[in-house]
PDB file of N, CA and C in Angstrom:
ATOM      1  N   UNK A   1      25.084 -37.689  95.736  1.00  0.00           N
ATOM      2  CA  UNK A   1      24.512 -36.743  94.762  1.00  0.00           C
ATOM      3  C   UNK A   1      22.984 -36.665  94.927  1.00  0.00           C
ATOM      4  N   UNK A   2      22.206 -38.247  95.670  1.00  0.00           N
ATOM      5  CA  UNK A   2      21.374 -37.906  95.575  1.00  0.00           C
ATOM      6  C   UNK A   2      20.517 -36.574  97.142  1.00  0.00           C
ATOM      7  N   UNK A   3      21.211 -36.308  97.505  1.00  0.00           N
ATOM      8  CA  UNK A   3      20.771 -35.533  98.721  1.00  0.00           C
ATOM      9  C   UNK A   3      20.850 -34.256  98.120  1.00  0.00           C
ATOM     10  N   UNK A   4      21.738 -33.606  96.958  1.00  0.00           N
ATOM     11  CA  UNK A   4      21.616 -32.710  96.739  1.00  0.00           C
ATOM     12  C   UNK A   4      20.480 -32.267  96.002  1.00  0.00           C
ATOM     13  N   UNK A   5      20.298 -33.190  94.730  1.00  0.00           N
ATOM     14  CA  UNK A   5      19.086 -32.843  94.266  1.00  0.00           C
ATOM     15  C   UNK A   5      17.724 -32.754  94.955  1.00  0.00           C
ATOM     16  N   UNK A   6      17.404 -33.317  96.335  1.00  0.00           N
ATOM     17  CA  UNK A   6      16.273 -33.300  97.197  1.00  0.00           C
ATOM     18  C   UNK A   6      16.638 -32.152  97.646  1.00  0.00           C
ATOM     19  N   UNK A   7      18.010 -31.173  98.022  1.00  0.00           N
ATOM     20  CA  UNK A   7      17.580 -29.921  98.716  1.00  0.00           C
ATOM     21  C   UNK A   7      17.134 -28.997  97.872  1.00  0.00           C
ATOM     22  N   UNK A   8      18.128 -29.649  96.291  1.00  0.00           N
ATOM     23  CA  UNK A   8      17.422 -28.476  95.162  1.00  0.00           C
ATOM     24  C   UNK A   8      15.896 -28.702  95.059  1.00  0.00           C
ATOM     25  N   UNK A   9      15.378 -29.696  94.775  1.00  0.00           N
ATOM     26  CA  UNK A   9      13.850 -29.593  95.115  1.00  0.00           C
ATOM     27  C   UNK A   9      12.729 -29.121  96.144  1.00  0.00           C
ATOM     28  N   UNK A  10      13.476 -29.288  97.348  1.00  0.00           N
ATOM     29  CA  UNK A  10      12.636 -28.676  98.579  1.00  0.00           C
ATOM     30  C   UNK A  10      13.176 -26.997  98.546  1.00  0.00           C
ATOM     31  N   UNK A  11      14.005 -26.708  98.013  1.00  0.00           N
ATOM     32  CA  UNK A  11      14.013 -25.805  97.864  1.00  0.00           C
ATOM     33  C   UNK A  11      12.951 -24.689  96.628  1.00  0.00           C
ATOM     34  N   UNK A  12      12.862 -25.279  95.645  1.00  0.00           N
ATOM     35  CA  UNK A  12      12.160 -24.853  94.526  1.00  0.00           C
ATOM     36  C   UNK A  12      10.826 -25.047  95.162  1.00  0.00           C
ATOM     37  N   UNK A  13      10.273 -25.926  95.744  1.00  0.00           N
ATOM     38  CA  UNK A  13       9.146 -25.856  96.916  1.00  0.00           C
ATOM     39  C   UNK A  13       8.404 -24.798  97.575  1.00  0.00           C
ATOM     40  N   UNK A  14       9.927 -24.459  98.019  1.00  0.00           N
ATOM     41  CA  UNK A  14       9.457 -23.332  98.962  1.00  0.00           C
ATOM     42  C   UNK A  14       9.736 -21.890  98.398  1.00  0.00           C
ATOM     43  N   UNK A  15      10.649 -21.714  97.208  1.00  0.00           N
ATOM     44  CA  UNK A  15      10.153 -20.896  96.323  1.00  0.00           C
ATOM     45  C   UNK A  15       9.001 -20.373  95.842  1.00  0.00           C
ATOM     46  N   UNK A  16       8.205 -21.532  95.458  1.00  0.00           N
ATOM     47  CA  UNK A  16       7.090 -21.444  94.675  1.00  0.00           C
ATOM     48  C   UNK A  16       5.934 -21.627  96.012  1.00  0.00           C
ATOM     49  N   UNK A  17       6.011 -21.780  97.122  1.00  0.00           N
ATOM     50  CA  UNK A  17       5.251 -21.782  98.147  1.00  0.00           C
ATOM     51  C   UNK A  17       5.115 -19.980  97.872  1.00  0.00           C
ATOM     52  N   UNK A  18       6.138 -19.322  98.352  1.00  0.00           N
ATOM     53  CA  UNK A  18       6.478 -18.269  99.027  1.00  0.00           C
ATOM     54  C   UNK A  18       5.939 -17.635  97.966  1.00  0.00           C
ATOM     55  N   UNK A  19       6.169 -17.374  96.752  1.00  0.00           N
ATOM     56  CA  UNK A  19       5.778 -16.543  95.586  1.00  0.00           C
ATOM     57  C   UNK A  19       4.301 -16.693  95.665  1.00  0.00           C
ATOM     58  N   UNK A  20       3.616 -17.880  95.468  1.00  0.00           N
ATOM     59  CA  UNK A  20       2.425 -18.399  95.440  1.00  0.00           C
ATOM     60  C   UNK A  20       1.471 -17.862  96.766  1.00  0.00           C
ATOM     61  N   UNK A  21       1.764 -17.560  97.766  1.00  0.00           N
ATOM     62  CA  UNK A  21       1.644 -16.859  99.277  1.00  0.00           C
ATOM     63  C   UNK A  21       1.391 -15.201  98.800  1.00  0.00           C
ATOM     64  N   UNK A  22       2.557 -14.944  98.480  1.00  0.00           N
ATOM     65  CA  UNK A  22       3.208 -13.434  98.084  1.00  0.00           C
ATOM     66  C   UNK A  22       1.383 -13.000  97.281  1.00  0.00           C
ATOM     67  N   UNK A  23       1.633 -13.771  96.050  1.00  0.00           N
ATOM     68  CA  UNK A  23       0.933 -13.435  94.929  1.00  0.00           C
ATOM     69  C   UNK A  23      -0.707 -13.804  95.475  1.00  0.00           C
ATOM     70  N   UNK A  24      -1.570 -14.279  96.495  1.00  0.00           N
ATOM     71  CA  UNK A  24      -2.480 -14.323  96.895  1.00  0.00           C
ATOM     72  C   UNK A  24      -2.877 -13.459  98.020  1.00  0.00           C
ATOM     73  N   UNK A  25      -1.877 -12.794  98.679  1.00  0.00           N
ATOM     74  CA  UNK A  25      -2.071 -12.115  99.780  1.00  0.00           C
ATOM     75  C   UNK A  25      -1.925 -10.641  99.040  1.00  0.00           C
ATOM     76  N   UNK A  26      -1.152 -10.502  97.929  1.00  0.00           N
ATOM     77  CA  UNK A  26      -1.373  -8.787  96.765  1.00  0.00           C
ATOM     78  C   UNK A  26      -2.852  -9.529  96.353  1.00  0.00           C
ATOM     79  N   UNK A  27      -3.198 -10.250  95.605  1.00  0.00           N
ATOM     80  CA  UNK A  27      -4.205 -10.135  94.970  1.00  0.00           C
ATOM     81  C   UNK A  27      -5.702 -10.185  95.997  1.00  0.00           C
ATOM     82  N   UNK A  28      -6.541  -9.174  95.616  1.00  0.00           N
ATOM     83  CA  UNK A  28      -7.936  -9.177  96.418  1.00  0.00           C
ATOM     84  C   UNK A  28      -8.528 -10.424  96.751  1.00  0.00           C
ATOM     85  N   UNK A  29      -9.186 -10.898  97.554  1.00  0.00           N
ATOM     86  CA  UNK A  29      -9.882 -12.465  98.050  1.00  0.00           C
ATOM     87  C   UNK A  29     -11.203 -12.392  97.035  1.00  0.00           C
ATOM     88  N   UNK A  30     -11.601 -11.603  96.728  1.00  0.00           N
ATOM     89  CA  UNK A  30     -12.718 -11.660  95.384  1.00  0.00           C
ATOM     90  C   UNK A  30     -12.384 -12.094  94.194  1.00  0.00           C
ATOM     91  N   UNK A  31     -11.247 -11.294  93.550  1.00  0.00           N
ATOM     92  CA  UNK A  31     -10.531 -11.591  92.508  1.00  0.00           C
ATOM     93  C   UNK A  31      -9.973 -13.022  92.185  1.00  0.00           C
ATOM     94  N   UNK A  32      -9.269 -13.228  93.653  1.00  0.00           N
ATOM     95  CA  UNK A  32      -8.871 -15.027  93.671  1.00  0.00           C
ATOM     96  C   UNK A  32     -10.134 -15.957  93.415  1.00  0.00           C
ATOM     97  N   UNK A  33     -10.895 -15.393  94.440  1.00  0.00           N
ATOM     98  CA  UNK A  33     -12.103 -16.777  94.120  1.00  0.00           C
ATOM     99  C   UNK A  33     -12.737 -17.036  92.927  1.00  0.00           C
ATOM    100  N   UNK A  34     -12.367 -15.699  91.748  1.00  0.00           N
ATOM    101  CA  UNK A  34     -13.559 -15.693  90.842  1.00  0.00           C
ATOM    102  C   UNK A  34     -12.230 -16.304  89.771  1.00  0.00           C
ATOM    103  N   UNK A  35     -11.195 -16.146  90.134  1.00  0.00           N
ATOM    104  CA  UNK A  35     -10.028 -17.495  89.222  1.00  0.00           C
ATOM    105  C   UNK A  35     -10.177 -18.677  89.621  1.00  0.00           C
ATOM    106  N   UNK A  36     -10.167 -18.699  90.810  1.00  0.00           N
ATOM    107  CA  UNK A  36     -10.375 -20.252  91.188  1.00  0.00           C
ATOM    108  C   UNK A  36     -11.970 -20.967  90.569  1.00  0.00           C
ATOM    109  N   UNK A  37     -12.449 -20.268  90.011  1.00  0.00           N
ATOM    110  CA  UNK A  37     -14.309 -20.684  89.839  1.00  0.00           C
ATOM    111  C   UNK A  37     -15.175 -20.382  90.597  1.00  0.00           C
TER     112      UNK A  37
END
């Protein structure tokens, strides 16, 4: 059981990689930096 929950996690990983990717490459490189500080 425990192997499954590590693919469910590397999976949610790379979910949130990919969205997180997605959502910086739509948003302008000005806009990001001035969220980031």
């Amino acid at each position: 059981m425990k192997r499954i929950e590590v693919l469910l996690s590397l999976m949610l990983v790379m979910v949130a990689g990919l969205t997180a990717t997605s959502y910086v490459s739509a948003t302008p490189s000005a806009d990001f930096t001035e969220m980031n500080g």
